[in-house]
Protein backbone atom coordinates (compact mmCIF):
# COMPACT_ATOMS: atom_id res chain seq x y z
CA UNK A 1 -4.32 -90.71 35.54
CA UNK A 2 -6.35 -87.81 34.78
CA UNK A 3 -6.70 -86.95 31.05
CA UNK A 4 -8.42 -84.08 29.27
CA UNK A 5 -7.65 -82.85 25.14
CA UNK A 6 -5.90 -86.73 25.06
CA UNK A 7 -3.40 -85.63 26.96
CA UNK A 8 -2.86 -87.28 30.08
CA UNK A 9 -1.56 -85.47 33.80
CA UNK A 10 1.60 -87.49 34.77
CA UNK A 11 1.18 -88.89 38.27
CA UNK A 12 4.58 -90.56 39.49
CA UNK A 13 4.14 -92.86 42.32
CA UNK A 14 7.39 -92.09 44.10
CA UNK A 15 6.49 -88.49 44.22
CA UNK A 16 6.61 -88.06 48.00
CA UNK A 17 9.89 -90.36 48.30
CA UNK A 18 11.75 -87.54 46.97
CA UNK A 19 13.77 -85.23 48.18
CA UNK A 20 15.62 -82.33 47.87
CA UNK A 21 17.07 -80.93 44.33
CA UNK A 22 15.10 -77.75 45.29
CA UNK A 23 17.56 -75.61 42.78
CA UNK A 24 17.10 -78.06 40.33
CA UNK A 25 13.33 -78.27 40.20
CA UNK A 26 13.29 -74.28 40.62
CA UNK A 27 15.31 -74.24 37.38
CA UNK A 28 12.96 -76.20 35.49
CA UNK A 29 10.11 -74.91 36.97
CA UNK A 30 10.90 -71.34 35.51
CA UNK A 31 11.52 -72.81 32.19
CA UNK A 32 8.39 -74.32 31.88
CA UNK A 33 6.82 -70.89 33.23
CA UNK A 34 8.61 -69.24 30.45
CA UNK A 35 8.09 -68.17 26.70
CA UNK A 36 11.09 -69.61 25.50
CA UNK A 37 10.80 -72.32 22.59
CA UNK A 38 13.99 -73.02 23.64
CA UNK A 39 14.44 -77.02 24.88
CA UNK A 40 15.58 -78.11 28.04
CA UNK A 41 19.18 -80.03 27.90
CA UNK A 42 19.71 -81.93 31.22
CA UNK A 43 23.08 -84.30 31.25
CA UNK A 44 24.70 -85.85 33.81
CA UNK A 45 26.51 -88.67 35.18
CA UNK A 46 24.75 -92.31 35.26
CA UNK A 47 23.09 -92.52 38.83
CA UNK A 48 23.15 -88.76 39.64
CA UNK A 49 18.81 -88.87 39.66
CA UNK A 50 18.10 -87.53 36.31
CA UNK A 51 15.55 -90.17 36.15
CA UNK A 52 14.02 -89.16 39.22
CA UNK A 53 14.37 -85.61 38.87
CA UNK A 54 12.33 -85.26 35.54
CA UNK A 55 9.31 -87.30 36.68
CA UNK A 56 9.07 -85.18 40.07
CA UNK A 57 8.99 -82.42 37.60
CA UNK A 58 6.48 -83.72 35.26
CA UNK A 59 4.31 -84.50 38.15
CA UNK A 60 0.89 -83.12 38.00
CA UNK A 61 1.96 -81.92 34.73
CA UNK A 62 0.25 -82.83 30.92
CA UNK A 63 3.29 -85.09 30.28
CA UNK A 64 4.96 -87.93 27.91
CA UNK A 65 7.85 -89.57 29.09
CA UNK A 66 9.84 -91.29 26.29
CA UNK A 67 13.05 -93.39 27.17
CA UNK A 68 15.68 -94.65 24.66
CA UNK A 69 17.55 -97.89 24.63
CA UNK A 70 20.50 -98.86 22.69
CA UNK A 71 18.84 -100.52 19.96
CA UNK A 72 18.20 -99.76 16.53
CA UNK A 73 16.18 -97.16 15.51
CA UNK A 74 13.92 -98.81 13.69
CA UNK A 75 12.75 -101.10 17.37
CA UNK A 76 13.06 -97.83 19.48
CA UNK A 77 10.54 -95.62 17.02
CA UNK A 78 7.63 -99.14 16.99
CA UNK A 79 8.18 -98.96 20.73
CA UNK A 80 7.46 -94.77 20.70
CA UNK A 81 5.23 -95.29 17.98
CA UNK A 82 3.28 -97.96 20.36
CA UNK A 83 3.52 -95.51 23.60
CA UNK A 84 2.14 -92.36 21.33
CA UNK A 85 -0.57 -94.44 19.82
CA UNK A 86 -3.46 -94.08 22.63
CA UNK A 87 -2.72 -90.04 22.72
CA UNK A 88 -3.35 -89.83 18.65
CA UNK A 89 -5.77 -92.20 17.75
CA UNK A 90 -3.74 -93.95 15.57
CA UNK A 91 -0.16 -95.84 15.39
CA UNK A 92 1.98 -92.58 13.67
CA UNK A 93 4.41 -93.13 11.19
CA UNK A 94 8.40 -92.87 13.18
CA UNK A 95 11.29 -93.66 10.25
CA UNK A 96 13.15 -91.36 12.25
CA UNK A 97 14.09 -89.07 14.99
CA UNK A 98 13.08 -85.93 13.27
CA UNK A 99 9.59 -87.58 12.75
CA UNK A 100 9.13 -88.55 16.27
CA UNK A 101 10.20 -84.90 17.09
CA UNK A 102 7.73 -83.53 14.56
CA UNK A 103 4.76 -85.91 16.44
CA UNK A 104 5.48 -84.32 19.94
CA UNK A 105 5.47 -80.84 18.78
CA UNK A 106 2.03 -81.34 17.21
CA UNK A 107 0.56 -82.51 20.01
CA UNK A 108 1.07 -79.43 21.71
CA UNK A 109 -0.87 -77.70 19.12
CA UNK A 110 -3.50 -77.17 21.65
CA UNK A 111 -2.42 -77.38 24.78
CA UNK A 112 0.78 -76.76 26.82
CA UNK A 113 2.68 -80.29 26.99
CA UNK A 114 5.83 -81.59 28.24
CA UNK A 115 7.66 -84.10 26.34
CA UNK A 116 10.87 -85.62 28.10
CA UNK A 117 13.15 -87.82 25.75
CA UNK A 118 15.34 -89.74 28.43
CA UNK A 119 18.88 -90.98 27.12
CA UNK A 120 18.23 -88.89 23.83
CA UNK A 121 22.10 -89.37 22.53
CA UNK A 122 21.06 -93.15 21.87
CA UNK A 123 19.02 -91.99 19.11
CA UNK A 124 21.73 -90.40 16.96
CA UNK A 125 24.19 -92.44 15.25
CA UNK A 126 27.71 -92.51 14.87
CA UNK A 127 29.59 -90.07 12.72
CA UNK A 128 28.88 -88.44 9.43
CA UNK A 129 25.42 -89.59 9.81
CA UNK A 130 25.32 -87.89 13.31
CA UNK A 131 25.59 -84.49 11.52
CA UNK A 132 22.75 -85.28 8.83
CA UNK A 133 20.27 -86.24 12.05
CA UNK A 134 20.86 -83.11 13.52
CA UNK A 135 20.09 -80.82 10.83
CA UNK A 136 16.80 -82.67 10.00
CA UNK A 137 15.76 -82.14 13.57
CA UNK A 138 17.12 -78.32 13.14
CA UNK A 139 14.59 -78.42 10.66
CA UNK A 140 11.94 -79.47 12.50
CA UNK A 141 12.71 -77.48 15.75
CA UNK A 142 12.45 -73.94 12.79
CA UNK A 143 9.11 -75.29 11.00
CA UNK A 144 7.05 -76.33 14.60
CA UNK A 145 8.01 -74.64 17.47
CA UNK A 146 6.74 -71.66 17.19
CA UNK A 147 3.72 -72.90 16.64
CA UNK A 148 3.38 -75.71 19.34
CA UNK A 149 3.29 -75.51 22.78
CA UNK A 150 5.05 -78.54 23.39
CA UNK A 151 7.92 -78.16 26.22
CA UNK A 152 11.05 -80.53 24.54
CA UNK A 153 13.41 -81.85 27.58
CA UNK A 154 16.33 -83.72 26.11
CA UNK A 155 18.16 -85.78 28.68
CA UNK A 156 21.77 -87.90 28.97
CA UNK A 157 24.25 -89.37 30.85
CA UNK A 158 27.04 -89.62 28.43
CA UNK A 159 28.16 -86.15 29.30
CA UNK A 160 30.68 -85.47 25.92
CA UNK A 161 27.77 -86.63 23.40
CA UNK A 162 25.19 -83.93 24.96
CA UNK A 163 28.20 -81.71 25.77
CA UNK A 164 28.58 -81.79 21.58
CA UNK A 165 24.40 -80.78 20.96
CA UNK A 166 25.52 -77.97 22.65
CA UNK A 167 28.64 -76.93 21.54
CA UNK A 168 28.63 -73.87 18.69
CA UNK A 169 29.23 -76.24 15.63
CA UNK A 170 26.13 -78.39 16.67
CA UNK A 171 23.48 -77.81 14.19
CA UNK A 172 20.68 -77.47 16.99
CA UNK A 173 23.06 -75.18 19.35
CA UNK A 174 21.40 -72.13 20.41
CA UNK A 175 17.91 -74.27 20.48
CA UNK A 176 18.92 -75.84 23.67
CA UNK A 177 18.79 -75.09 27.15
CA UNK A 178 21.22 -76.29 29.39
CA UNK A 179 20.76 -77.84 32.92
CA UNK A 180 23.45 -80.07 34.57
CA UNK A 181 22.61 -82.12 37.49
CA UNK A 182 25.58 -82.60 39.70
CA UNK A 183 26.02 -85.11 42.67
CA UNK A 184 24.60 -84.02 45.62
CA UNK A 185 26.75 -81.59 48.29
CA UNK A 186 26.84 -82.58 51.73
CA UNK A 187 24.29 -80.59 52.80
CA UNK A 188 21.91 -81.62 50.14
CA UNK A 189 22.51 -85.27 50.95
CA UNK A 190 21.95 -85.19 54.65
CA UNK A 191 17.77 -86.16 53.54
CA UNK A 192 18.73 -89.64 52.42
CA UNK A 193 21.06 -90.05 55.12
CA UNK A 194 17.92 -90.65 57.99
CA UNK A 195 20.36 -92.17 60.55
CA UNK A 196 20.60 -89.85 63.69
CA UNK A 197 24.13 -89.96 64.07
CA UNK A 198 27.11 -88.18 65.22
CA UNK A 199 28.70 -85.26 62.83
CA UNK A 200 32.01 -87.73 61.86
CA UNK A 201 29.51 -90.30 61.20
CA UNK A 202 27.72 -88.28 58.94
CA UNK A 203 30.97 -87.39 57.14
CA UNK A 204 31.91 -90.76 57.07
CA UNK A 205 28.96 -92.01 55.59
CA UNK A 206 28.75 -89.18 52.77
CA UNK A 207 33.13 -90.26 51.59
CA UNK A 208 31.48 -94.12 51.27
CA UNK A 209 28.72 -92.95 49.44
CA UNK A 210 29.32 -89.83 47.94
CA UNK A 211 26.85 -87.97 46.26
CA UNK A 212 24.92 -90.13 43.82
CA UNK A 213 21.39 -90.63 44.45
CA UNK A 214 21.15 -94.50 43.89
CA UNK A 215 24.24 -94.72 46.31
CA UNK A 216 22.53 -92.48 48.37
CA UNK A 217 19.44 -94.67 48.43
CA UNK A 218 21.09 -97.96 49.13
CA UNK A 219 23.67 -96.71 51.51
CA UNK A 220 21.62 -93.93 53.60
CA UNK A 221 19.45 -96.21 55.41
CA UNK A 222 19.08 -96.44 59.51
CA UNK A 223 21.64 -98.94 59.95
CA UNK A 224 25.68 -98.64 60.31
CA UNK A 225 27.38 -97.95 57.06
CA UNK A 226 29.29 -100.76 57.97
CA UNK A 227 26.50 -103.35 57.94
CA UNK A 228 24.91 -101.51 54.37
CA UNK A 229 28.49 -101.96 52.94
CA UNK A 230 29.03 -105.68 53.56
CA UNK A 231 25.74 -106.19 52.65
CA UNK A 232 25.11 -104.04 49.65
CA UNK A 233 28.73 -103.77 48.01
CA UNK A 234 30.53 -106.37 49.34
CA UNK A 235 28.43 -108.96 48.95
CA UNK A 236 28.50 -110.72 45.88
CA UNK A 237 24.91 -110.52 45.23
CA UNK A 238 24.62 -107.36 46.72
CA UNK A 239 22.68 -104.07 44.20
CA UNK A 240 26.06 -102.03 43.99
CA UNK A 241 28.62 -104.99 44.38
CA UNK A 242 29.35 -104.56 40.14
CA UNK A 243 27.57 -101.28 39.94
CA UNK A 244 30.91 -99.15 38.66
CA UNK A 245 31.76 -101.66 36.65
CA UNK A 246 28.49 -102.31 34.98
CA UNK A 247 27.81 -98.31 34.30
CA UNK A 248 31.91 -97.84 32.96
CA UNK A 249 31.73 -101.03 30.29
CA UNK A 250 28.63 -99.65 28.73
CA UNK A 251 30.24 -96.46 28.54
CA UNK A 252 33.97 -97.09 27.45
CA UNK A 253 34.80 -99.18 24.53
CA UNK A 254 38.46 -100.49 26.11
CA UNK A 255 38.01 -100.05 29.89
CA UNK A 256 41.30 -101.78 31.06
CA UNK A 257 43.18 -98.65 31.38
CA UNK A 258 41.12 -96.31 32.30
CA UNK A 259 39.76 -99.08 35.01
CA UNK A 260 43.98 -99.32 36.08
CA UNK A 261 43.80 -95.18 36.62
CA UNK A 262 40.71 -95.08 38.59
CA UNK A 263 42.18 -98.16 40.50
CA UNK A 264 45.98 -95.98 41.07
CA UNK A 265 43.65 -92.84 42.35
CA UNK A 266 41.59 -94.66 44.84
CA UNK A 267 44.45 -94.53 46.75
CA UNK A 268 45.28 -90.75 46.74
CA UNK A 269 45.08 -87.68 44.35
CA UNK A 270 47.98 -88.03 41.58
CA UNK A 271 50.55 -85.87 39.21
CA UNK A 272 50.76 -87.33 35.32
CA UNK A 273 53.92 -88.13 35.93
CA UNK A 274 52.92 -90.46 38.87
CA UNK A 275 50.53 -91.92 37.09
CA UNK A 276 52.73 -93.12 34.20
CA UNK A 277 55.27 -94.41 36.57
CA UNK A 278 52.88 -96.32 38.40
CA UNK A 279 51.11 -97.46 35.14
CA UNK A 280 54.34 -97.95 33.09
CA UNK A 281 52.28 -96.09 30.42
CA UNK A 282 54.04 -93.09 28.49
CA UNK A 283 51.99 -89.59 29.87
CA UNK A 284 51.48 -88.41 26.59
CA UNK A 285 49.36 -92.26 25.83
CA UNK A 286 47.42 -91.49 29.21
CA UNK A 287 46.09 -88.14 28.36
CA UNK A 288 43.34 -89.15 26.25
CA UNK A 289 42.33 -91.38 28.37
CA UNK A 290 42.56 -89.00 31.37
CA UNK A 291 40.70 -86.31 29.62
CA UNK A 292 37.86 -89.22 28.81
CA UNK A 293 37.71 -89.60 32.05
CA UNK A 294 37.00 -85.51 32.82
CA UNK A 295 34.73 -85.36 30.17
CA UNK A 296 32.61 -87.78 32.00
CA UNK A 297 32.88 -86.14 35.32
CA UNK A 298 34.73 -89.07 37.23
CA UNK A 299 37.50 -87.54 38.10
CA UNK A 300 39.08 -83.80 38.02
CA UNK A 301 42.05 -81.75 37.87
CA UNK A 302 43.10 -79.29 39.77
CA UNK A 303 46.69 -76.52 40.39
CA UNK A 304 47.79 -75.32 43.87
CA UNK A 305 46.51 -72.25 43.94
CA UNK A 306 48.00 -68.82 42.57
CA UNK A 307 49.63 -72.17 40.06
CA UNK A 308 49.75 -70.51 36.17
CA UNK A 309 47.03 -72.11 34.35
CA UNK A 310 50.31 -74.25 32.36
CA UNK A 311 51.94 -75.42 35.28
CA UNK A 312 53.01 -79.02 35.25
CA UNK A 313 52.03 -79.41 39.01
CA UNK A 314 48.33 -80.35 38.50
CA UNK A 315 47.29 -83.36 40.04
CA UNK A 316 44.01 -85.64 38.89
CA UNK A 317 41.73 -87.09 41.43
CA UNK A 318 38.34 -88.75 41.91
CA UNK A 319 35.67 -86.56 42.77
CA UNK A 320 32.81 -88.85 43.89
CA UNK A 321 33.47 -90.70 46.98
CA UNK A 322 31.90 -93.89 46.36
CA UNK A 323 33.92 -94.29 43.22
CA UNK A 324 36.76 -93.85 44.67
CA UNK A 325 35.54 -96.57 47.81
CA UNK A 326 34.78 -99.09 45.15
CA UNK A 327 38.09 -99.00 42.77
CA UNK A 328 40.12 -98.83 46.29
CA UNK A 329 38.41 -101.13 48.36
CA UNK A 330 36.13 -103.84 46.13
CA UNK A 331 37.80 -103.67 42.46
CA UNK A 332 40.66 -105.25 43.62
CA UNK A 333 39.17 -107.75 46.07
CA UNK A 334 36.29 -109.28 44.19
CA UNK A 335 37.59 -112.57 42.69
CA UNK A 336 37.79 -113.32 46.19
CA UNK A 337 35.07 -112.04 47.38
CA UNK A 338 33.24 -113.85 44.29
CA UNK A 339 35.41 -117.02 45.81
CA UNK A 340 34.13 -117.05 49.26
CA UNK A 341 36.04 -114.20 51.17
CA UNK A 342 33.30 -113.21 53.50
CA UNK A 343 32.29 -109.26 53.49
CA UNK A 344 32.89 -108.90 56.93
CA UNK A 345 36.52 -110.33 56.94
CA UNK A 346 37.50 -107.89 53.91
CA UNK A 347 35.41 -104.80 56.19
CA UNK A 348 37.54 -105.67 58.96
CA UNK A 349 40.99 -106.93 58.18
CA UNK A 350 41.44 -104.01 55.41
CA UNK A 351 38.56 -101.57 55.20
CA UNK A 352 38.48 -100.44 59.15
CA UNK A 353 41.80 -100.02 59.00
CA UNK A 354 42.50 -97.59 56.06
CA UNK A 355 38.63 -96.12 56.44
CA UNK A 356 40.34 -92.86 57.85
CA UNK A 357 42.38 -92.31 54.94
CA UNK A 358 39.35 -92.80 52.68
CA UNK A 359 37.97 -90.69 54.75
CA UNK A 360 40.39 -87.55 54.88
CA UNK A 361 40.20 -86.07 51.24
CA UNK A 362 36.44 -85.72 51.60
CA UNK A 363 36.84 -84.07 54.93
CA UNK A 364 39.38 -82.24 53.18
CA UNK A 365 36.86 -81.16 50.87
CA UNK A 366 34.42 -80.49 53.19
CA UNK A 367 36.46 -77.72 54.94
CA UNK A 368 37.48 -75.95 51.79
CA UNK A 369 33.62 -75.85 50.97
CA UNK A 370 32.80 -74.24 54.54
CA UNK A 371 36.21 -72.06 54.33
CA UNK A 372 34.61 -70.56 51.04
CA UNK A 373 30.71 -70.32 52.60
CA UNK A 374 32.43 -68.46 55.87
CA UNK A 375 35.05 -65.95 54.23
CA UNK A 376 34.04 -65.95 50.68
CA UNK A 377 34.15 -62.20 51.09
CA UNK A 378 37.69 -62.58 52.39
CA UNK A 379 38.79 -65.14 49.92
CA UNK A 380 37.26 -65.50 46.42
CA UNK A 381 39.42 -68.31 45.63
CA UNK A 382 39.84 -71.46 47.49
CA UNK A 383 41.74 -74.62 47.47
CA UNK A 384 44.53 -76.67 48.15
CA UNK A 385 48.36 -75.67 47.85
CA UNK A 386 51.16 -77.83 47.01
CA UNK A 387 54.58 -77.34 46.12
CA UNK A 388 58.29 -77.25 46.71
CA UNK A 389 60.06 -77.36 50.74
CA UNK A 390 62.22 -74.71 51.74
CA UNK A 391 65.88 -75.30 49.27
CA UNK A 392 67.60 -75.56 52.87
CA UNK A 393 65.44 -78.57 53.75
CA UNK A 394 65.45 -79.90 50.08
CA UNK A 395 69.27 -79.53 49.86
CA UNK A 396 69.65 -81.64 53.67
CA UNK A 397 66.95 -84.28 52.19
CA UNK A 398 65.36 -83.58 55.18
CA UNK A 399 61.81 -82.23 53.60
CA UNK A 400 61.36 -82.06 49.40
CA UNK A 401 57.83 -81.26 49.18
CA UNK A 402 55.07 -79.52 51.51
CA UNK A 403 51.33 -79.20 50.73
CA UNK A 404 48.13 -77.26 52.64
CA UNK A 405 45.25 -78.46 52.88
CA UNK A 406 43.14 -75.18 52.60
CA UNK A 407 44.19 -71.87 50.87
CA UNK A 408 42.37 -68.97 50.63
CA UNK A 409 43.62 -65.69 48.36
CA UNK A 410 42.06 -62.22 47.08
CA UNK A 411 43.89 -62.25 43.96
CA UNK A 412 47.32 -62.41 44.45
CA UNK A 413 47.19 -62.26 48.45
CA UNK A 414 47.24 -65.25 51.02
CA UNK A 415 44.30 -64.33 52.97
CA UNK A 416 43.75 -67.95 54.46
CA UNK A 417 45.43 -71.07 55.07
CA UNK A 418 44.27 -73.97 56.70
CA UNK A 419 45.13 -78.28 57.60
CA UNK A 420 42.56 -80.74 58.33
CA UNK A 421 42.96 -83.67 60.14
CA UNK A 422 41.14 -86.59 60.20
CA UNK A 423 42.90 -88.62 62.84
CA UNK A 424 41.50 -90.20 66.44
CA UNK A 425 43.79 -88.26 68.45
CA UNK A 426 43.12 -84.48 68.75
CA UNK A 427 44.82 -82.27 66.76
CA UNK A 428 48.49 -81.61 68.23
CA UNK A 429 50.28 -78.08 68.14
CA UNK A 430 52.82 -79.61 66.07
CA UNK A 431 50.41 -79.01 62.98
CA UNK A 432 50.16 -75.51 63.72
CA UNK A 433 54.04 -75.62 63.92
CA UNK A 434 54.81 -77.01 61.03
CA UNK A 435 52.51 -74.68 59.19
CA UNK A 436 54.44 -71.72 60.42
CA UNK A 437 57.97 -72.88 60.66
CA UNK A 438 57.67 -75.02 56.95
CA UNK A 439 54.91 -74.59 54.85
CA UNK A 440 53.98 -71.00 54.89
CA UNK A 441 57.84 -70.07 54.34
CA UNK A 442 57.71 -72.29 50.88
CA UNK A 443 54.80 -70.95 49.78
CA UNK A 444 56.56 -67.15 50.39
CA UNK A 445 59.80 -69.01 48.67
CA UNK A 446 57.46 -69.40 44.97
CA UNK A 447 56.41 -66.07 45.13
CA UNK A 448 53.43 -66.63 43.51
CA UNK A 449 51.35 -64.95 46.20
CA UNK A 450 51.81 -62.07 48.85
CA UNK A 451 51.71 -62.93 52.32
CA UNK A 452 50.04 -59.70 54.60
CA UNK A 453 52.80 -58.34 56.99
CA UNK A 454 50.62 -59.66 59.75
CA UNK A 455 50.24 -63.28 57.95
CA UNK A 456 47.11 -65.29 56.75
CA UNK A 457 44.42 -66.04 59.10
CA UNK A 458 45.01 -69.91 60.43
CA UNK A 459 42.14 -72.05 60.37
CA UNK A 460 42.47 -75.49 61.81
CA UNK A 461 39.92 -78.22 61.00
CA UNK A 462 39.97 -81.54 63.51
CA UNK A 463 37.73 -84.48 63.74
CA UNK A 464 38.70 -85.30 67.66
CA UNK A 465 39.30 -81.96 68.58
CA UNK A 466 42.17 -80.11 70.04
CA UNK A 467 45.29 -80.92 72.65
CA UNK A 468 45.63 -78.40 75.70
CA UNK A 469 48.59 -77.07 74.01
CA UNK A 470 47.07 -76.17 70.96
CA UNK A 471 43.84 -74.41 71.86
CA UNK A 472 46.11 -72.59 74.57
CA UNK A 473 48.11 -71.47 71.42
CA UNK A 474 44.93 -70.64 69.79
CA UNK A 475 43.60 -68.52 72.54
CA UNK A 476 46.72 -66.11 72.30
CA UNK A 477 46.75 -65.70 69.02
CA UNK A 478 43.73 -64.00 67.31
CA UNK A 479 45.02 -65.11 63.90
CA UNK A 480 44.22 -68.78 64.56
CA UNK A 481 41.16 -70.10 64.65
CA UNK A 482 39.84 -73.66 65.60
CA UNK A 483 37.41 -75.47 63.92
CA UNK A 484 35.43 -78.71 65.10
CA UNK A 485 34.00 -81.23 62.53
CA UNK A 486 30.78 -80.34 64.55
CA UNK A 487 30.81 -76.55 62.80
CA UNK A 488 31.65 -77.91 59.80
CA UNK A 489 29.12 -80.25 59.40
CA UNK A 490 26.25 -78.37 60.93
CA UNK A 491 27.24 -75.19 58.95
CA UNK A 492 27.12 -77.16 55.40
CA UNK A 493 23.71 -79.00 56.17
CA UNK A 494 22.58 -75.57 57.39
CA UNK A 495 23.76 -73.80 54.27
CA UNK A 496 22.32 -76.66 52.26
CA UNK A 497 26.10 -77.38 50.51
């Protein structure tokens, strides 16, 4: 390592092993071009590449790299204290937090540094005295600086403790920066997945994984996801077999129920009152622990859209893809799997056969994600609908609910609907049937939107393709239009989402 003023250049190993994060490094890279005093607040989610994202940036770069533990502060300021020495000369003096902050901004005195505090929310404590921490560091943020050119990057994964550094009542809000890192789209993932195969593959491989980098890593390799699962997950002894579990205990004080949610959504996206059936838990006791579970980005919530923002129809779901693998396939499978079930038996007798419905929400999301690159102009918003059957079906028991997959509006008008299937055979005309003859009729029924006199364009998505009949029915009508997983997929990577 290069070193001039004390100071020494960062130089991170891995450098050339990354990839991608191109908006996120741009970000970063214009606030350390800028004037601002201002620090830098990255948070997000445990395995999302923080880590890895911060020391590609402070490559090349004058740079200290400082990372918390859960320890008392008294151990984690000797071990800063010890790291720090070499650059000053001498051990400084750390009581506290504010000190240690006080120590980096002088040592930009001189010369432009960056100082990255990894995991920062482990060094301020629990209530009242929470408050008293971050005024002192208030303090020291008004007396040095303006006079240092020391770049401050606080980072964290526990989302609703950085969340509150930011919020208005924080004493340091308005000092702070903010950058979340997200899980990565599609289209940013396709780097770290180097296997040259097939576009449904590729999907595939993305709804096991989803869009965490470490996941990414270990499950992205040249081999068949099949063979990285078993080996990896499955097994016992395998990097990500306890992963979830691991990152959730350190992170939630009771985990039993939220563990029994996560475990009910595997399966498929849910309504509260669903959930409290299923649970036998009261839905007013499950929304704390549902909105826990927002706050740190494992699962979401979402309306059928042109839904009033109070609508009781809103269903929860898990957003990241290997999450919702693990709590569907391994959580409940791995006393015996820790017994002696073999990987292979569980990949075969259970997860071949329900891979498709894994599978199918994250095509689902896929299309919606393309549906909004393609006709964003058409449709600002886009999502899913779902919602009451026609009363004459309801009434006959014969249909009580309908739902489509993709729905595209300009304010108040239907502009777009769409169904995806992710199925072996191609995709039959009796989709596009039903999608004219039931669900487009209930969604007029709500009048919540405004159907043109000519109707919504159709879009149908398909992994196998599309029957005779269908694309027949497709070529006569200019309204419909058919969509391969091969467009999708190649459009998204393209697009870089």
């Amino acid at each position: 390592m290069a070193s001039t003023t004390g100071i020494a250049t960062y130089s991170w190993p891995a450098r050339d092993e990354f990839v991608n994060r191109n908006g996120d490094l741009h970000a970063m890279e214009q606030w350390w071009d800028s004037p601002t005093r201002d620090s830098l607040a990255l948070l997000g989610r445990r395995r999302v590449g923080k880590s890895w994202l911060f020391r590609a940036f402070a490559h090349d770069k004058p740079a200290i790299i400082l990372v918390a533990d859960r320890v008392v502060t008294g151990t984690q300021m000797a071990r800063f204290a010890e790291q720090l020495e070499p650059l000053l000369g001498v051990r400084p003096d750390l009581p506290d937090v504010a000190s240690l902050l006080r120590t980096l901004y002088r040592l930009g005195s001189e010369r432009k540094l960056l100082a990255v505090i990894d995991e920062f929310p482990y060094l301020l404590p629990d209530g009242t005295a929470r408050e008293q921490v971050l005024t002192e560091i208030q303090a020291v943020m008004e007396d040095e600086r303006e006079s240092s050119r020391t770049k401050l990057a606080l980072c964290g994964s526990l989302i609703g403790q950085m969340e509150s550094l930011l919020a208005e009542k924080s004493p340091i809000s308005g000092r702070l920066r903010r950058l979340d890192i997200w899980p990565m789209t599609f289209g940013e993932a396709r780097p770290l997945m180097r296997h040259e195969e097939p576009p449904a593959a590729r999907v595939e491989r993305y709804a096991v994984t989803g869009g965490m980098a470490r996941h990414l890593a270990e499950l992205g390799d040249d081999a068949p996801v099949r063979d990285l699962v078993c080996g990896r997950v499955l097994n016992r002894r395998g990097p990500l077999f306890d992963d979830p579990r691991s990152v959730l205990e350190q992170e939630l004080r009771a985990p039993a129920t939220y563990f029994s949610i996560l475990e009910e959504l595997a399966d498929n996206a849910a309504q509260l009152e669903h959930l409290s059936k299923a649970l036998g838990v009261a839905g007013k006791q499950l929304t704390p622990y549902l909105d826990t579970l927002r706050e740190m980005r494992l699962i979401s919530a979402s309306l059928p859209v042109g839904a009033p923002k109070d609508a009781r129809t809103r269903k929860f779901r898990i957003d990241d893809g290997f999450i919702r693998f693990w709590f569907r396939f391994v959580f409940p499978n791995q006393e015996s799997l820790q017994a002696g079930l073999r990987p292979d038996d569980l990949w075969d007798g259970d997860i071949a056969v329900h891979l498709s419905d894994h599978v199918s929400p994250t095509f689902e999301d896929l299309c919606v994600r393309w549906t909004r690159l393609r006709y964003g102009a058409e449709a600002q918003s886009v999502g899913g609908w779902w919602g009451n059957a026609l009363n004459a079906h309801r009434q006959a028991g014969t249909r009580t609910t309908e739902e489509v997959d993709v729905v595209g509006t300009y304010r108040k008008q239907l502009r777009i609907v769409g169904e995806c299937k992710w199925t072996d055979p191609p995709m039959h005309q009796s989709v596009l049937n039903d999608l004219q003859t039931f669900k487009l009729p209930a969604i007029e029924q709500e009048k919540r939107l405004k159907i043109p006199k000519a109707g919504p364009r159709v879009l149908l998505f398909s992994k196998s393709g599309f029957s005779t009949d269908l694309a027949a029915a497709a070529e006569k009508d200019e309204q419909v239009t058919l969509v391969p997983v091969e467009q999708v997929v190649n459009d998204l990577e393209v697009a870089g989402q």
